[in-house]
Protein backbone atom coordinates (compact mmCIF):
# COMPACT_ATOMS: atom_id res chain seq x y z
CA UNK A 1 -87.83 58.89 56.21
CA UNK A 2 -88.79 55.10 55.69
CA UNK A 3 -88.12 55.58 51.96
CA UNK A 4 -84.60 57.26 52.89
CA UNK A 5 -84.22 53.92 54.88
CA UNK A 6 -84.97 51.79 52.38
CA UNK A 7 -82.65 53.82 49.77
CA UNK A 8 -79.85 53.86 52.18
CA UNK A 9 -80.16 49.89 52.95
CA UNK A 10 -80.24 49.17 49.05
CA UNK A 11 -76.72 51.39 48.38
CA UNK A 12 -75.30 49.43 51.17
CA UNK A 13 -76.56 46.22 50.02
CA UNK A 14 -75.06 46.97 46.46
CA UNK A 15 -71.98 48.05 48.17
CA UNK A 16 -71.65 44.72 49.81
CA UNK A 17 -72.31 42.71 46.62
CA UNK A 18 -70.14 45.14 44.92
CA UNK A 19 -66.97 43.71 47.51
CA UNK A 20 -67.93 39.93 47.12
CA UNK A 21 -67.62 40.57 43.60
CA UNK A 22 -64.42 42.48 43.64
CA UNK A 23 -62.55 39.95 46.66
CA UNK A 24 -59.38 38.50 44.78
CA UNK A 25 -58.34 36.06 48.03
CA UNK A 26 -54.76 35.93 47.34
CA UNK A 27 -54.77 39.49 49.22
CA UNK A 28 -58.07 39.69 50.96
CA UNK A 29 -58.92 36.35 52.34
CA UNK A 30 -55.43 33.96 53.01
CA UNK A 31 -53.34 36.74 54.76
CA UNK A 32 -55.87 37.24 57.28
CA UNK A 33 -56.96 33.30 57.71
CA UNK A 34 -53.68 32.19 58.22
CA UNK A 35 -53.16 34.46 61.07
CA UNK A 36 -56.86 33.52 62.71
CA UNK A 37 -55.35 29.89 62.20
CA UNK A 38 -52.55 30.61 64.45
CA UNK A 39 -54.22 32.83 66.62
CA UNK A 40 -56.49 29.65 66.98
CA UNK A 41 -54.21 27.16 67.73
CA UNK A 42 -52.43 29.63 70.11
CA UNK A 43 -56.03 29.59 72.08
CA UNK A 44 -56.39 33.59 71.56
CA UNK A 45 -59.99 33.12 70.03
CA UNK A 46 -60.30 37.10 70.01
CA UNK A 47 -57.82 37.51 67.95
CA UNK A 48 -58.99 34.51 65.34
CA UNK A 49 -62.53 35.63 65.35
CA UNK A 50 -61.13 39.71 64.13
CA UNK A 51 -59.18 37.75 61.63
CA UNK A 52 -61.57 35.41 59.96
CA UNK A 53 -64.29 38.58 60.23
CA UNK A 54 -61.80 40.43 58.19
CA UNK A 55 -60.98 37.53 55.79
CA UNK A 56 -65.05 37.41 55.59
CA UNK A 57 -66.04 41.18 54.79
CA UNK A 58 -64.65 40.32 51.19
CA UNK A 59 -64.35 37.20 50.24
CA UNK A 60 -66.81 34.30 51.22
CA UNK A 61 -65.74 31.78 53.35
CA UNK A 62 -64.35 28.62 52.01
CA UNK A 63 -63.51 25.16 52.99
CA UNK A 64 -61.52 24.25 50.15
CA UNK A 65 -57.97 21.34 50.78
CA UNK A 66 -56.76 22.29 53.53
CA UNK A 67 -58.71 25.24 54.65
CA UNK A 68 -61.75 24.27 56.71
CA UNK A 69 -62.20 28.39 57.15
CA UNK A 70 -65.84 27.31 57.76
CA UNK A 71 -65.20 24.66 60.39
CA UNK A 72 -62.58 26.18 62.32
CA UNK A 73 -64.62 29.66 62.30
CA UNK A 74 -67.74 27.83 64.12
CA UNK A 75 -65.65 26.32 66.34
CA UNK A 76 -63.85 30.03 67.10
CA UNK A 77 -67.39 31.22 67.50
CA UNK A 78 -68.41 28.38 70.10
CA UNK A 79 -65.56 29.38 72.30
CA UNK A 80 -66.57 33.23 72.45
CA UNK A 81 -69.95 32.19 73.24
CA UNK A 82 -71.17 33.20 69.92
CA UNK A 83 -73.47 30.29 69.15
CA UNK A 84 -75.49 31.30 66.84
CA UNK A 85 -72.77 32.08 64.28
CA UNK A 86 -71.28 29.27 65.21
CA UNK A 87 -74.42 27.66 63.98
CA UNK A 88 -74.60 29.49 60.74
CA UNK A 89 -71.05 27.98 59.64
CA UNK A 90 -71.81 24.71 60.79
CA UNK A 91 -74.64 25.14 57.89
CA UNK A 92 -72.13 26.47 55.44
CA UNK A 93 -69.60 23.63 56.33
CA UNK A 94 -72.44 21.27 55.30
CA UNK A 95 -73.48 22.63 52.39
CA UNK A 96 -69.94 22.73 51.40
CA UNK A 97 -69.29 19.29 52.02
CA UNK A 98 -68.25 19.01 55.51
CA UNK A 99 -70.35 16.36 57.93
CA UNK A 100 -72.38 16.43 60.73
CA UNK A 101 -69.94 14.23 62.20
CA UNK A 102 -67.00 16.23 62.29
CA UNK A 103 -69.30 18.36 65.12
CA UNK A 104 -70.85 15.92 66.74
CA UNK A 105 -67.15 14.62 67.61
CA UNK A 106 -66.08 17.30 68.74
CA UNK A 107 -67.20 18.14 72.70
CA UNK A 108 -66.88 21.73 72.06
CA UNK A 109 -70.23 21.64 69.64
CA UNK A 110 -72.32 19.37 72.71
CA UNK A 111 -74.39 22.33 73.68
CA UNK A 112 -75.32 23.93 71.02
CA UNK A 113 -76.47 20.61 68.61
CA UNK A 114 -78.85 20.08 71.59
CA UNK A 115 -80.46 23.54 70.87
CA UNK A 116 -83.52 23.66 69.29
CA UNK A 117 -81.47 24.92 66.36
CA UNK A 118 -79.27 22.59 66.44
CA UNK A 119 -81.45 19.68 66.85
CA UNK A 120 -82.75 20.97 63.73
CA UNK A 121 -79.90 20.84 61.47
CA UNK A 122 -79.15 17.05 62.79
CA UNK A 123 -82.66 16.71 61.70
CA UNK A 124 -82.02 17.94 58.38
CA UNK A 125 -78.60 16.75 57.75
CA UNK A 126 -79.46 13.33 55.67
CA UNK A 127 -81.27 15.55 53.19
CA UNK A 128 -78.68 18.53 53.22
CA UNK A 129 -76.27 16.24 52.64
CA UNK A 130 -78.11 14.43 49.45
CA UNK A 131 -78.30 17.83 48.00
CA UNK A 132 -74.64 18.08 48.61
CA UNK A 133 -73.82 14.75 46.86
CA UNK A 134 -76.49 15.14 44.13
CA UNK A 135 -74.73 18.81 43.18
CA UNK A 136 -71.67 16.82 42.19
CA UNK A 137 -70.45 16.18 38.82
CA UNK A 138 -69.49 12.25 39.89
CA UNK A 139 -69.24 11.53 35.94
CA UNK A 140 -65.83 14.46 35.89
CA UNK A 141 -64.92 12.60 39.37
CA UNK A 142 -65.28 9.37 37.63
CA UNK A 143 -63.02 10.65 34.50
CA UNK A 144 -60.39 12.69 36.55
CA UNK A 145 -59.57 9.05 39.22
CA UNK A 146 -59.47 7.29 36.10
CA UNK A 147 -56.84 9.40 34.81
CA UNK A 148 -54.90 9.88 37.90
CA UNK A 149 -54.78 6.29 37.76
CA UNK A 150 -53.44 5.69 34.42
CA UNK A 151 -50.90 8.22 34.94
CA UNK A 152 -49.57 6.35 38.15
CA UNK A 153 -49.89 2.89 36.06
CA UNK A 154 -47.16 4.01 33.85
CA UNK A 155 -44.26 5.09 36.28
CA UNK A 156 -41.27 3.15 34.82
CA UNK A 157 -42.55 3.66 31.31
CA UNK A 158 -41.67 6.99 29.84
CA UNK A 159 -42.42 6.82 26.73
CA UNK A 160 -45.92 5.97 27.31
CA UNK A 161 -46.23 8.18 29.99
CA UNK A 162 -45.21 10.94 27.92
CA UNK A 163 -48.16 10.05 25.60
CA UNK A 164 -50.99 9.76 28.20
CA UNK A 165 -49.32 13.09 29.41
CA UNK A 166 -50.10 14.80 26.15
CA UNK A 167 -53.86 13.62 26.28
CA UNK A 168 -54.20 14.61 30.04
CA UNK A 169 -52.84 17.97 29.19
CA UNK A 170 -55.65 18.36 26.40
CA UNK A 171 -58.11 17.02 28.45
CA UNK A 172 -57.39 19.07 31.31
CA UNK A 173 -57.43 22.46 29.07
CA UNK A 174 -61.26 21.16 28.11
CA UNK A 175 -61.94 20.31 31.95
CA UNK A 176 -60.89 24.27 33.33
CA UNK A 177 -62.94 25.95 30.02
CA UNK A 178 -66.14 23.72 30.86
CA UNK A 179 -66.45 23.24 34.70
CA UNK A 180 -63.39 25.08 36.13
CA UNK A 181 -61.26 24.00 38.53
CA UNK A 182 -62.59 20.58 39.68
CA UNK A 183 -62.61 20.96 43.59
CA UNK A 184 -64.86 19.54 46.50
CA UNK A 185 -68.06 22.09 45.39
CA UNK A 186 -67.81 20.47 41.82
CA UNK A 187 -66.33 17.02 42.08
CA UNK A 188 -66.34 16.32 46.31
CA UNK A 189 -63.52 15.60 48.12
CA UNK A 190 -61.91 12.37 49.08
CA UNK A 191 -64.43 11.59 51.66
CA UNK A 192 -66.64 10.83 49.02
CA UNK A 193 -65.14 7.30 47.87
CA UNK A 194 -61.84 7.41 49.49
CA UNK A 195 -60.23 7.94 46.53
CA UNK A 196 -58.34 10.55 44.83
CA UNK A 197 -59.67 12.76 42.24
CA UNK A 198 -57.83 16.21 42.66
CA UNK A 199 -55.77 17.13 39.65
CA UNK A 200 -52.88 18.63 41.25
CA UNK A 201 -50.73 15.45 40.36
CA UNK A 202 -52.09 15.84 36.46
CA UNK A 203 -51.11 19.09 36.49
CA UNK A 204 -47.41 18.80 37.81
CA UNK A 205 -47.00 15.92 34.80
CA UNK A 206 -47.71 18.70 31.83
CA UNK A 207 -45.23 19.41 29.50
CA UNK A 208 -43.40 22.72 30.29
CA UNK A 209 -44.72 24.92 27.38
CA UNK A 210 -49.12 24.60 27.95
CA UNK A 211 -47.95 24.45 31.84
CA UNK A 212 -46.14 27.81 31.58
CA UNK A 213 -48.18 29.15 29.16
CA UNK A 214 -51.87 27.93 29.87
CA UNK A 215 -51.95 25.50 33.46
CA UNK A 216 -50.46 28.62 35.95
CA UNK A 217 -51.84 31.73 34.29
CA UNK A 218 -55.20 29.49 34.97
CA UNK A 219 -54.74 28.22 38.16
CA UNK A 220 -53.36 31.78 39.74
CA UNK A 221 -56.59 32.55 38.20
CA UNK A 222 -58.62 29.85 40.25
CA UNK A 223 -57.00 30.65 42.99
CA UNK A 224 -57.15 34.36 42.82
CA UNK A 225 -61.45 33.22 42.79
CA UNK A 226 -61.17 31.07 46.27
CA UNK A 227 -61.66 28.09 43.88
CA UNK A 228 -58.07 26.57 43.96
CA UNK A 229 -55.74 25.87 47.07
CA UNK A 230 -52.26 28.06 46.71
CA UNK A 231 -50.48 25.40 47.45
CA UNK A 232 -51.52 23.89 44.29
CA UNK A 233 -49.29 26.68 42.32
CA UNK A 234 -46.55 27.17 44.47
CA UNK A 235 -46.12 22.60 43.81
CA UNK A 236 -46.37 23.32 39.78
CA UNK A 237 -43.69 26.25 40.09
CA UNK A 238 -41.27 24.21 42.18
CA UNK A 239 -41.66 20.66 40.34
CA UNK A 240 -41.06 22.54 37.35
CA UNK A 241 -38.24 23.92 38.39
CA UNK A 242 -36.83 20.42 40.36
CA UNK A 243 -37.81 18.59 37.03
CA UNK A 244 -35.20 20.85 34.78
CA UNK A 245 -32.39 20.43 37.73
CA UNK A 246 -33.13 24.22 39.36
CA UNK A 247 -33.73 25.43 42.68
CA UNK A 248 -37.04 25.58 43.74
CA UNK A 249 -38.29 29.06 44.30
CA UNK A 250 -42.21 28.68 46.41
CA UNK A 251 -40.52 25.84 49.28
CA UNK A 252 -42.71 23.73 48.71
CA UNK A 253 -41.17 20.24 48.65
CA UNK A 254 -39.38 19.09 52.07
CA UNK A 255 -36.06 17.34 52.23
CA UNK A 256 -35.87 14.05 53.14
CA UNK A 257 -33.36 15.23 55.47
CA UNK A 258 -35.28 18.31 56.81
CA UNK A 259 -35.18 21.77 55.47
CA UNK A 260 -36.41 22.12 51.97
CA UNK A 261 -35.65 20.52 49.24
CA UNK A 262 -32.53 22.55 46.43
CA UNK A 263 -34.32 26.06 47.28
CA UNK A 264 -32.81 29.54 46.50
CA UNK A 265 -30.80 30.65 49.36
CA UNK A 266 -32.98 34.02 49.43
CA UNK A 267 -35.58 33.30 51.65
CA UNK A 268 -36.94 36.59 51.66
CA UNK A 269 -37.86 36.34 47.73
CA UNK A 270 -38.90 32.69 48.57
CA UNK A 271 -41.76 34.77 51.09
CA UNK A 272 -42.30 37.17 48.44
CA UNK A 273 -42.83 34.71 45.76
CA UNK A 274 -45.18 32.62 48.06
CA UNK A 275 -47.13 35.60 49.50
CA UNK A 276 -47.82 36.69 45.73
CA UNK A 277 -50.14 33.08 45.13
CA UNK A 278 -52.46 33.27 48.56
CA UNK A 279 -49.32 31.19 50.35
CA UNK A 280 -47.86 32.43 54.18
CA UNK A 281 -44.50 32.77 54.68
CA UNK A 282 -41.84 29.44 55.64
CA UNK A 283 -42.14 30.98 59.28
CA UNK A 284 -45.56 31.13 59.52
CA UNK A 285 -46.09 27.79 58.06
CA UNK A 286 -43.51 26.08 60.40
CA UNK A 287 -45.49 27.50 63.01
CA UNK A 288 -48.77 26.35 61.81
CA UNK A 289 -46.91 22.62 61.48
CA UNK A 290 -45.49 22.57 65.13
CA UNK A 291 -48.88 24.49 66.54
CA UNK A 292 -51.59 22.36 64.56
CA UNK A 293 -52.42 18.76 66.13
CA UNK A 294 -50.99 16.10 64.80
């Protein structure tokens, strides 16, 4: 019987691998976190908690842009009394670059960092968090700000621009085969030095043909991985499409005026298009933007 036991834990062990493996988050992971995000800011923390479980079974959790799935799933957790999971993703937040003091800040978290437990990650936070830092490729950081930079040096100047745009785009193509797509597990996030090192404004200056044909194959890629934000894509579609004087298809740039900016009258291929790169609909979004706190 104890051998069955053991047999039957190791199938569903390999089973479980077998679905982290397999998780493409485009369909597991965003549908379901951008409903626990509503649900959350609605203050039905049932709800949110089903959600982010069911984002979870699949895909790990990530805080990646502008998903703090890790964050905002402890703090779900504190409210339904769950504090020992909320625990556990206060861990993962750290490890995946979040600090201590986003917790500490925050009331709601009070009670449980004064648990022996808790006490004990506060304890171990300085060294957690040198692990964090020392995991980081700061040389790539170093490389990618100093690029971002020279790009944004040259506005006014198109013909050089158009040259330093042809070396990004190289560089870039050796950046994704070697390390990926440079996000806060490889490079850190702007907390670091308080300056910007996320490509996303590299990669909506590529010329049209290695964007097209290399830059969003890859990225739908990343993001299809949970190592790229959707919104990423959705930009590079629509500032392509701005750029050659067409409608914008993912609404993803705002008018100055309100509304979005030249987009396709269709809305319901606009949702179609967005739901097909890990993105929620315009209604959910809005929602998210009036519901979230500013």
């Amino acid at each position: 019987m104890r051998i069955f036991a053991i047999l039957l834990f190791s199938i569903f062990l390999s089973c479980s691998n077998e679905k982290k493996t397999d998780c493409n988050y485009i369909t597991d992971y965003y549908p379901n976190t951008v409903k626990a995000e509503v649900e959350f800011y609605l203050g039905n923390y049932d709800k949110a908690y089903e959600y982010y479980r069911k984002a979870f079974e699949n895909c790990n959790a990530i805080k990646l842009g502008a998903h703090h799935d890790t964050d905002m799933f402890a703090k779900v957790c504190v409210e339904l009394g769950k504090n020992d999971l909320a625990l556990d993703y206060i861990e993962k937040t750290i490890e995946k670059g979040g600090t201590l003091n986003e917790f500490q800040s925050d009331s709601i978290f009070d009670k449980i960092l004064k648990s022996s437990r808790g006490k004990k990650i506060i304890a171990e936070y300085d060294k957690k968090r040198e692990e964090y830092l020392n995991s980081l490729n700061i040389e790539l950081r170093n490389e990618l700000q100093e690029m971002i930079a020279i790009d944004q040096s040259l506005v006014g100047k198109q013909r050089e621009r158009d040259s330093i745009f042809k070396i990004n785009d190289l560089r870039l193509v050796e950046i994704f085969e070697e390390f990926g797509y440079p996000n806060e597990q490889v490079i850190g996030n702007y907390g670091i030095d308080f300056t910007y090192a996320d490509p996303t404004i590299l990669l909506l200056h590529t010329d049209d043909s290695i964007r097209i044909n290399y830059f969003i194959p890859k990225v739908k890629e990343f993001i299809k991985n949970g190592k790229c934000p959707p919104y990423v894509l959705g930009t590079m579609y629509d500032n392509l499409a701005l750029f050659n004087d067409k409608p914008q298809t993912y609404g993803t740039y705002k008018s100055q005026d309100g509304g979005y900016a030249n987009m396709i009258s269709d809305t319901s291929k606009v949702n179609t298009n967005r739901a097909e790169i890990g993105l929620p609909n315009l209604k959910m979004t809005e929602k998210i933007e009036r519901l979230k706190p500013q």
